[in-house]
N, C-alpha and C. Protein backbone atom coordinates (compact mmCIF):
# COMPACT_ATOMS: atom_id res chain seq x y z
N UNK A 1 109.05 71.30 -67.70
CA UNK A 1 109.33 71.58 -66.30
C UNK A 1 108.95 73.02 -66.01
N UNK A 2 108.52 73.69 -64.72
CA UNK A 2 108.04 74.41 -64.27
C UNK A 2 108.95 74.51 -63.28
N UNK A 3 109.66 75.55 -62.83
CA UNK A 3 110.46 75.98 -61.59
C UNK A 3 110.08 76.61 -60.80
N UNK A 4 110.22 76.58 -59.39
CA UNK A 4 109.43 77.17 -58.50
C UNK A 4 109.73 77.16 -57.48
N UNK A 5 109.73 78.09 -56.26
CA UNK A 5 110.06 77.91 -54.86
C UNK A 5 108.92 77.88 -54.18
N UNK A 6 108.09 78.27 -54.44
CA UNK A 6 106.47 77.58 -54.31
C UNK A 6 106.17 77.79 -52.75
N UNK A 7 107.10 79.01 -51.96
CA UNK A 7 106.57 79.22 -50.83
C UNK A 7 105.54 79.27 -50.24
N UNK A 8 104.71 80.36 -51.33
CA UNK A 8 103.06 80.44 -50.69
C UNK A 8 102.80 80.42 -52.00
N UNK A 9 101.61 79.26 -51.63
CA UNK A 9 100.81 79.35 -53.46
C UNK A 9 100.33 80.44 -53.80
N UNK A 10 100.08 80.56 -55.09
CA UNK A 10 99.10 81.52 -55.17
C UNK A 10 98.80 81.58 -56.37
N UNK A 11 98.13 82.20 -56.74
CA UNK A 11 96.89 81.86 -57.75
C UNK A 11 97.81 82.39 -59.52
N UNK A 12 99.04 82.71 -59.06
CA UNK A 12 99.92 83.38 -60.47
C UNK A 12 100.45 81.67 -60.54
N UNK A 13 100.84 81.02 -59.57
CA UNK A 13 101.38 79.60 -59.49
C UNK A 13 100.32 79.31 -60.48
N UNK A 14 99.43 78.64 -60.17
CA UNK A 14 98.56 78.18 -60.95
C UNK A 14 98.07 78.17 -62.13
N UNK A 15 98.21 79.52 -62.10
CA UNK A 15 98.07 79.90 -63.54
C UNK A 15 99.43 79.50 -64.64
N UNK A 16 100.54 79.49 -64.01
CA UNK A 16 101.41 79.22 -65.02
C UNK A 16 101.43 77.63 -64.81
N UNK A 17 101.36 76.88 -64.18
CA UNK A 17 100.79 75.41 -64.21
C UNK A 17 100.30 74.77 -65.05
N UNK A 18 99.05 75.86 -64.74
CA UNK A 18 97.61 75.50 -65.91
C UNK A 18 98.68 75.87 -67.69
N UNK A 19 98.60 76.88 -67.77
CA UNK A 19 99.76 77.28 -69.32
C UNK A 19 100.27 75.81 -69.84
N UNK A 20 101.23 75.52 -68.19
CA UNK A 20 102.54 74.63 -68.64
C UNK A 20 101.93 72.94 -68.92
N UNK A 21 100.36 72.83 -68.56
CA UNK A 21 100.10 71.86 -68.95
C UNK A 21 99.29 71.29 -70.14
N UNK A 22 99.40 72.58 -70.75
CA UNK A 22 99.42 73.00 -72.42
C UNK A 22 99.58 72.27 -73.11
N UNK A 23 101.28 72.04 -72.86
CA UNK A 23 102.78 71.48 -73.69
C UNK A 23 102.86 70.18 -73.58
N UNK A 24 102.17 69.60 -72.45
CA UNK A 24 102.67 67.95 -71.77
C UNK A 24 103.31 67.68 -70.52
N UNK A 25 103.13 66.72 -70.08
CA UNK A 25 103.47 66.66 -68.71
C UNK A 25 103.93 67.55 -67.86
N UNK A 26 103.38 67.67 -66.94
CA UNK A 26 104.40 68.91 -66.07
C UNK A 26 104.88 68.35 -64.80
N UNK A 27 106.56 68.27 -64.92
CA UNK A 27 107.41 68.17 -64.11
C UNK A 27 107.55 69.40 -62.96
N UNK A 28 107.29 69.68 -61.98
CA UNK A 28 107.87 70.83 -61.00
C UNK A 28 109.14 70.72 -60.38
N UNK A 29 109.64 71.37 -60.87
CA UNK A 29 111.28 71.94 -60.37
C UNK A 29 111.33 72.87 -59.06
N UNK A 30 111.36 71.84 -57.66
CA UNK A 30 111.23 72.65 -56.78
C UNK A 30 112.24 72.61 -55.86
N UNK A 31 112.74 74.04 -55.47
CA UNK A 31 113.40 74.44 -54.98
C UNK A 31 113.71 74.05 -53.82
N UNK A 32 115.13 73.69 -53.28
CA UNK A 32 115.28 73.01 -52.23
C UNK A 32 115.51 74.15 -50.51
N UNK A 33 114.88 73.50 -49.70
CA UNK A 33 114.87 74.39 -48.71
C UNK A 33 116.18 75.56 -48.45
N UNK A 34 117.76 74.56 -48.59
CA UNK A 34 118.56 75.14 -48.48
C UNK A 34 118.73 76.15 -49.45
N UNK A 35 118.49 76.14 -50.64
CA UNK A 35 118.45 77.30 -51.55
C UNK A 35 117.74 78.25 -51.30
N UNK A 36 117.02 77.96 -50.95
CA UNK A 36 115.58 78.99 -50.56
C UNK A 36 116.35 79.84 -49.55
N UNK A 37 117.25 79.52 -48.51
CA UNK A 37 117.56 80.20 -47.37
C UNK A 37 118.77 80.92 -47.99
N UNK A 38 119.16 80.17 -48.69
CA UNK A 38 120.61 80.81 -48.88
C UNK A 38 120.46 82.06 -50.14
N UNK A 39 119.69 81.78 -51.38
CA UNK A 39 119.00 82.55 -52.26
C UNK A 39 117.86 83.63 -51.51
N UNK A 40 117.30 83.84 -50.80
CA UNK A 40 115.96 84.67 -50.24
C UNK A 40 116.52 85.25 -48.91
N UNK A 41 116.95 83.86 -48.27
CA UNK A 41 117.63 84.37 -46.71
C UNK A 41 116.46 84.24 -45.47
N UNK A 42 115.66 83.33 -46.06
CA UNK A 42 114.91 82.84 -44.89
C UNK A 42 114.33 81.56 -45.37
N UNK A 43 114.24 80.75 -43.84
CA UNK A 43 112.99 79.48 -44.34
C UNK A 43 112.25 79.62 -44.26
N UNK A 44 111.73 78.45 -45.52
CA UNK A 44 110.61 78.92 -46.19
C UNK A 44 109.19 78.47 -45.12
N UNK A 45 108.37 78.98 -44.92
CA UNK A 45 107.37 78.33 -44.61
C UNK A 45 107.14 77.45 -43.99
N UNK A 46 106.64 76.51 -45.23
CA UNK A 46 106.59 75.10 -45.23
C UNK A 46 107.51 74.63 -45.85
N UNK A 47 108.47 73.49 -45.04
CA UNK A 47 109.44 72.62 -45.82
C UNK A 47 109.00 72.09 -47.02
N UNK A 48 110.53 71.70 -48.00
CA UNK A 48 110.10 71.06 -49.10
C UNK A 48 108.89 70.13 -49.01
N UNK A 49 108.98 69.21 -47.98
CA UNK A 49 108.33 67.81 -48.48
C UNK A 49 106.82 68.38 -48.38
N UNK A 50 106.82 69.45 -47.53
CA UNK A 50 104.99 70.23 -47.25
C UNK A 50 104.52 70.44 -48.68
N UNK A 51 106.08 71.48 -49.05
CA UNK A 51 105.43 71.91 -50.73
C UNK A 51 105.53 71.34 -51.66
N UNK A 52 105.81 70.28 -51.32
CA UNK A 52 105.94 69.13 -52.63
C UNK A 52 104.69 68.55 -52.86
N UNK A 53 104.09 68.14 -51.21
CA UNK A 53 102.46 67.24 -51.19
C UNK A 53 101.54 68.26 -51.71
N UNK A 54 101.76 69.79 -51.20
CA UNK A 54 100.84 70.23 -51.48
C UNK A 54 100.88 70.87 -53.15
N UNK A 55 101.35 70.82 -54.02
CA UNK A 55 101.66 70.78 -55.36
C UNK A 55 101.82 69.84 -55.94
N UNK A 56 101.45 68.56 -55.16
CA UNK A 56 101.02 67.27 -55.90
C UNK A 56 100.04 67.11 -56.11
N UNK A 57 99.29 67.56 -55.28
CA UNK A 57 97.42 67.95 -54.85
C UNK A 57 96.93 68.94 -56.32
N UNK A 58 97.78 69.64 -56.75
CA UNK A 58 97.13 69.90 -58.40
C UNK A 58 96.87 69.77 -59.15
N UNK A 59 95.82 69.73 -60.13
CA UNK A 59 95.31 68.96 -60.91
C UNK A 59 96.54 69.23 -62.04
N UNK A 60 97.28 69.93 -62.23
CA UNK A 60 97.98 70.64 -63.68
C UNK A 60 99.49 69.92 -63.43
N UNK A 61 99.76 69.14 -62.39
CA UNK A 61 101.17 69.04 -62.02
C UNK A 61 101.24 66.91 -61.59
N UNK A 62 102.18 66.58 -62.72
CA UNK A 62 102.27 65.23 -62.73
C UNK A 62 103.13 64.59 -61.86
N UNK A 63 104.73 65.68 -61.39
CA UNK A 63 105.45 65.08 -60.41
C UNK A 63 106.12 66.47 -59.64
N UNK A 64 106.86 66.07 -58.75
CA UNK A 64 107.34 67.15 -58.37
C UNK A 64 108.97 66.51 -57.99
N UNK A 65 110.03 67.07 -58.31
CA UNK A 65 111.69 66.81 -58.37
C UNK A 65 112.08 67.59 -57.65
N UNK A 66 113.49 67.42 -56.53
CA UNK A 66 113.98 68.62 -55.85
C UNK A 66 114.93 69.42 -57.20
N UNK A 67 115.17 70.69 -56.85
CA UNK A 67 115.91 71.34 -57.78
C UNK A 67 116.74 72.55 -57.22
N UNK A 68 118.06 73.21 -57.60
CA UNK A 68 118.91 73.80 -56.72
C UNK A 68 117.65 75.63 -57.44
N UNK A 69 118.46 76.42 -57.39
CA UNK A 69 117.81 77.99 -57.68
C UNK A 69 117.55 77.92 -58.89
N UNK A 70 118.88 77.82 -59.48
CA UNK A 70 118.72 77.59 -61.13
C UNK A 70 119.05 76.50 -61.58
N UNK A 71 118.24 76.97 -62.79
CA UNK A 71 118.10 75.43 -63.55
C UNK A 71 119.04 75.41 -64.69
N UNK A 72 119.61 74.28 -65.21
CA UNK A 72 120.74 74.86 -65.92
C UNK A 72 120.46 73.14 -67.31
N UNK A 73 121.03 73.69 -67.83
CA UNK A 73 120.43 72.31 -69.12
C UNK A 73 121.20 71.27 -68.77
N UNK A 74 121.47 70.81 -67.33
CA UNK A 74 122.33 69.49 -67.02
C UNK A 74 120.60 69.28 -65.90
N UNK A 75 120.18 70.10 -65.40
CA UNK A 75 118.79 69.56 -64.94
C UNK A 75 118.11 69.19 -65.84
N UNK A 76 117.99 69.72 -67.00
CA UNK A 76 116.29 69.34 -68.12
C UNK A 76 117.03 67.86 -68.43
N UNK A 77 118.64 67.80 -68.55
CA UNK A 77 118.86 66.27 -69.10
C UNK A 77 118.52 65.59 -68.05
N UNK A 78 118.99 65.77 -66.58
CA UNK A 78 118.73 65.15 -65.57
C UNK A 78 117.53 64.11 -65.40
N UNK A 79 116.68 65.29 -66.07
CA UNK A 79 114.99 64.99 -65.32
C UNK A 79 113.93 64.62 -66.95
N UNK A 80 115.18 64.35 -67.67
CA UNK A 80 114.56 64.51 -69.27
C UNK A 80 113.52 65.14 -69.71
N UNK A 81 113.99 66.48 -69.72
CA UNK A 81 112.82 67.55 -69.77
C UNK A 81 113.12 68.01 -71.19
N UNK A 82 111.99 68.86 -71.92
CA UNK A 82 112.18 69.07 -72.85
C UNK A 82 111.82 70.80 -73.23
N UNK A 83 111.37 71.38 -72.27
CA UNK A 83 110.89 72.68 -72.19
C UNK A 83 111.26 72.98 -70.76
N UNK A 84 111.32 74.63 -70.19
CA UNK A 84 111.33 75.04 -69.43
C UNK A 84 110.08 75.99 -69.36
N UNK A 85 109.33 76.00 -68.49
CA UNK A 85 108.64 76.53 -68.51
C UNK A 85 108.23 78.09 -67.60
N UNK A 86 108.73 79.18 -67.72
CA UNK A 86 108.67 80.14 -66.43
C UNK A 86 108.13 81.44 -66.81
N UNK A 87 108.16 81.97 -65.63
CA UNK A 87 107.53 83.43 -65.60
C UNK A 87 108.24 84.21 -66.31
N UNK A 88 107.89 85.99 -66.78
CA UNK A 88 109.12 86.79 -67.68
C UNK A 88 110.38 86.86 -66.41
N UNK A 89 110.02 86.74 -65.22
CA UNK A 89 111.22 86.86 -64.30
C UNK A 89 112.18 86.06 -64.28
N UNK A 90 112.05 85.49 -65.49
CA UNK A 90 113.03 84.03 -65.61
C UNK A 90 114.87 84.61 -65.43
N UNK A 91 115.50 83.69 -65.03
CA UNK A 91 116.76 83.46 -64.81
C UNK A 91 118.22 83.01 -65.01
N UNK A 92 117.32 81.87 -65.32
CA UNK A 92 117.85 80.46 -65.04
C UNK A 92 118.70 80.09 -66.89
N UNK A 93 119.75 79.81 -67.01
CA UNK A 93 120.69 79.98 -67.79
C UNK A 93 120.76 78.81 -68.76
N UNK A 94 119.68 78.44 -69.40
CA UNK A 94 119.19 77.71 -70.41
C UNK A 94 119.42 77.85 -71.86
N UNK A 95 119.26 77.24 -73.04
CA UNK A 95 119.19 77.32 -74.27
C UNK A 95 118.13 77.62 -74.35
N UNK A 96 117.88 78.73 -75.71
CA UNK A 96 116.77 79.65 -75.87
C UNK A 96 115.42 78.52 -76.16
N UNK A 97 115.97 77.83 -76.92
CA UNK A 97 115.29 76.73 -77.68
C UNK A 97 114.36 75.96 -76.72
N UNK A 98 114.76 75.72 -75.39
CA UNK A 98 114.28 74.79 -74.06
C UNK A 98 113.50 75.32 -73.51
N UNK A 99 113.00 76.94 -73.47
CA UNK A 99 113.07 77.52 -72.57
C UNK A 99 111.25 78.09 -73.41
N UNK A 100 110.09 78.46 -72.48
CA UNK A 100 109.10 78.96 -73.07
C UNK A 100 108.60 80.03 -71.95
N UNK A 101 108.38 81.13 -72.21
CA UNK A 101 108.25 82.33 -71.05
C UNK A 101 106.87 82.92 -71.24
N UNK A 102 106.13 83.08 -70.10
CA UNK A 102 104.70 83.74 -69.65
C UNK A 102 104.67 84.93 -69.13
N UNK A 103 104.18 86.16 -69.32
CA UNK A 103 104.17 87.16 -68.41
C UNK A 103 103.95 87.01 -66.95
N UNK A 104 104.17 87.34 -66.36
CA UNK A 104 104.18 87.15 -64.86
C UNK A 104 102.72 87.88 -64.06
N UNK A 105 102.20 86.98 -63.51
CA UNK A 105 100.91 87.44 -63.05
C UNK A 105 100.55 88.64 -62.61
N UNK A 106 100.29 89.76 -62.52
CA UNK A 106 100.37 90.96 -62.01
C UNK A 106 99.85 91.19 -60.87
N UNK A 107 100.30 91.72 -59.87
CA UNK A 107 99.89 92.16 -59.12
C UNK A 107 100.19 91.19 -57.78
N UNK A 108 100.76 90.44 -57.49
CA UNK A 108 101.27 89.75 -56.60
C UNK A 108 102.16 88.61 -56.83
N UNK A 109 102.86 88.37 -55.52
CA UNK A 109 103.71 87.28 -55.80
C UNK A 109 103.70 86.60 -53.99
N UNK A 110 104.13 85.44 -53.74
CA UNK A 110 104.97 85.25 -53.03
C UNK A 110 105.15 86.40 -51.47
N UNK A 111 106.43 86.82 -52.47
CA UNK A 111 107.13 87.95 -51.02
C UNK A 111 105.69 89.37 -51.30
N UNK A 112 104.72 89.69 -51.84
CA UNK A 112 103.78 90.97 -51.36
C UNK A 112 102.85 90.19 -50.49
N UNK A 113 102.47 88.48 -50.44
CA UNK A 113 102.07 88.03 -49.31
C UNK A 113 102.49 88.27 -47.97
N UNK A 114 103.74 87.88 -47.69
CA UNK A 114 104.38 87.39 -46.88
C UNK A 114 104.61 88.56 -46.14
N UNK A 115 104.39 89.78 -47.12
CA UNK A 115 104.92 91.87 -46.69
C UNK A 115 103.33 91.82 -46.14
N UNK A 116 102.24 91.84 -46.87
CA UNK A 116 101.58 91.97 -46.57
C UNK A 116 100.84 90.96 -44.84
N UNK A 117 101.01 90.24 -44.93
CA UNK A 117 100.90 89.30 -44.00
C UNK A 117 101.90 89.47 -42.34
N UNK A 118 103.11 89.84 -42.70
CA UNK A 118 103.52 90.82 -41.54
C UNK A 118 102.99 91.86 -40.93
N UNK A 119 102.78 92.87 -41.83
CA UNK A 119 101.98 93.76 -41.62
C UNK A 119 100.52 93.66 -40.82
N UNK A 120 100.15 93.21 -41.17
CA UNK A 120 98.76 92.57 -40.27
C UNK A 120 99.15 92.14 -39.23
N UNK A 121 99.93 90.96 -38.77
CA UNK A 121 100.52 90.53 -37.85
C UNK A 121 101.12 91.94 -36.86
N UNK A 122 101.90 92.69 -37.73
CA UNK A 122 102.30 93.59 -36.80
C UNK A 122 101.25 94.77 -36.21
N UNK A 123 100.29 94.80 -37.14
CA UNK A 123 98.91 95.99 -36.98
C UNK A 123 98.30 95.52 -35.60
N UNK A 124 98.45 94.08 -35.53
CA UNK A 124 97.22 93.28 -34.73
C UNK A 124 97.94 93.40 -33.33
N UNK A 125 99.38 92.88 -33.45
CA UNK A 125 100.50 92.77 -32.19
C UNK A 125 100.49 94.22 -31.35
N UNK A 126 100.31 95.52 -32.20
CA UNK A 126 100.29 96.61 -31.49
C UNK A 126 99.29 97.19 -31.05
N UNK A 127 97.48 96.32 -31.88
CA UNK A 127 96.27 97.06 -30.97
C UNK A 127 96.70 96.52 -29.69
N UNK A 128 96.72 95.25 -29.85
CA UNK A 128 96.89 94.25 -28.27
C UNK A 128 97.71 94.41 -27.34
N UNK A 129 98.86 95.51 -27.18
CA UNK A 129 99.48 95.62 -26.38
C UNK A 129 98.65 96.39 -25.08
């Protein structure tokens, strides 16, 4: 399994995908809207079911499961998982044994989109006034 809130893809997603489909099947553990709001403090984007289709659409990813923030070893039984698969930003309160960790892509994530992407928005909103 692969955990993820999978707001805005991006190319560090993928890459740990690609890794996690290394090991065998890859399950995605995705984060449910309400977590997302209540964990981050905004909605996301695109609703689950958006980021579910569109992370089905990957070649590296076999299913996709809703999942709360963290993942806890009553999910891997849940979803009969046998690895966890995540970034070094990992969290999620697992047995060491379950658990397999990747450096984290450098140089972007997610929220430096979303900063960055305001920003523009706001650059653009104030030539035009």
């Amino acid at each position: 399994m692969v955990d993820m809130s999978a707001t805005i893809i991006h190319h560090g997603h993928i890459r740990l995908l690609k890794k996690a489909s290394r090991y065998g099947k890859v399950i995605v553990g995705l984060t449910i809207d309400e977590e997302i709001l209540s964990k981050k403090g905004y909605v996301p984007e695109l609703n689950f079911e958006q980021r579910k289709e569109v992370l089905e659409a990957i070649q590296y990813v076999d299913e996709v499961v809703p999942t709360s923030w963290l993942i806890t070893n009553d999910t891997l039984k849940q979803y009969d998982i046998d690895l966890l698969v995540h970034g070094s930003d990992n969290s999620n309160e697992i047995d060491e044994d379950k658990l397999l960790v990747f450096p984290r892509t450098q140089g972007i994530s997610s929220s430096q989109i979303r900063k960055r992407a305001c920003e523009i928005y706001n650059k653009l909103h104030k030539e035009n006034r």
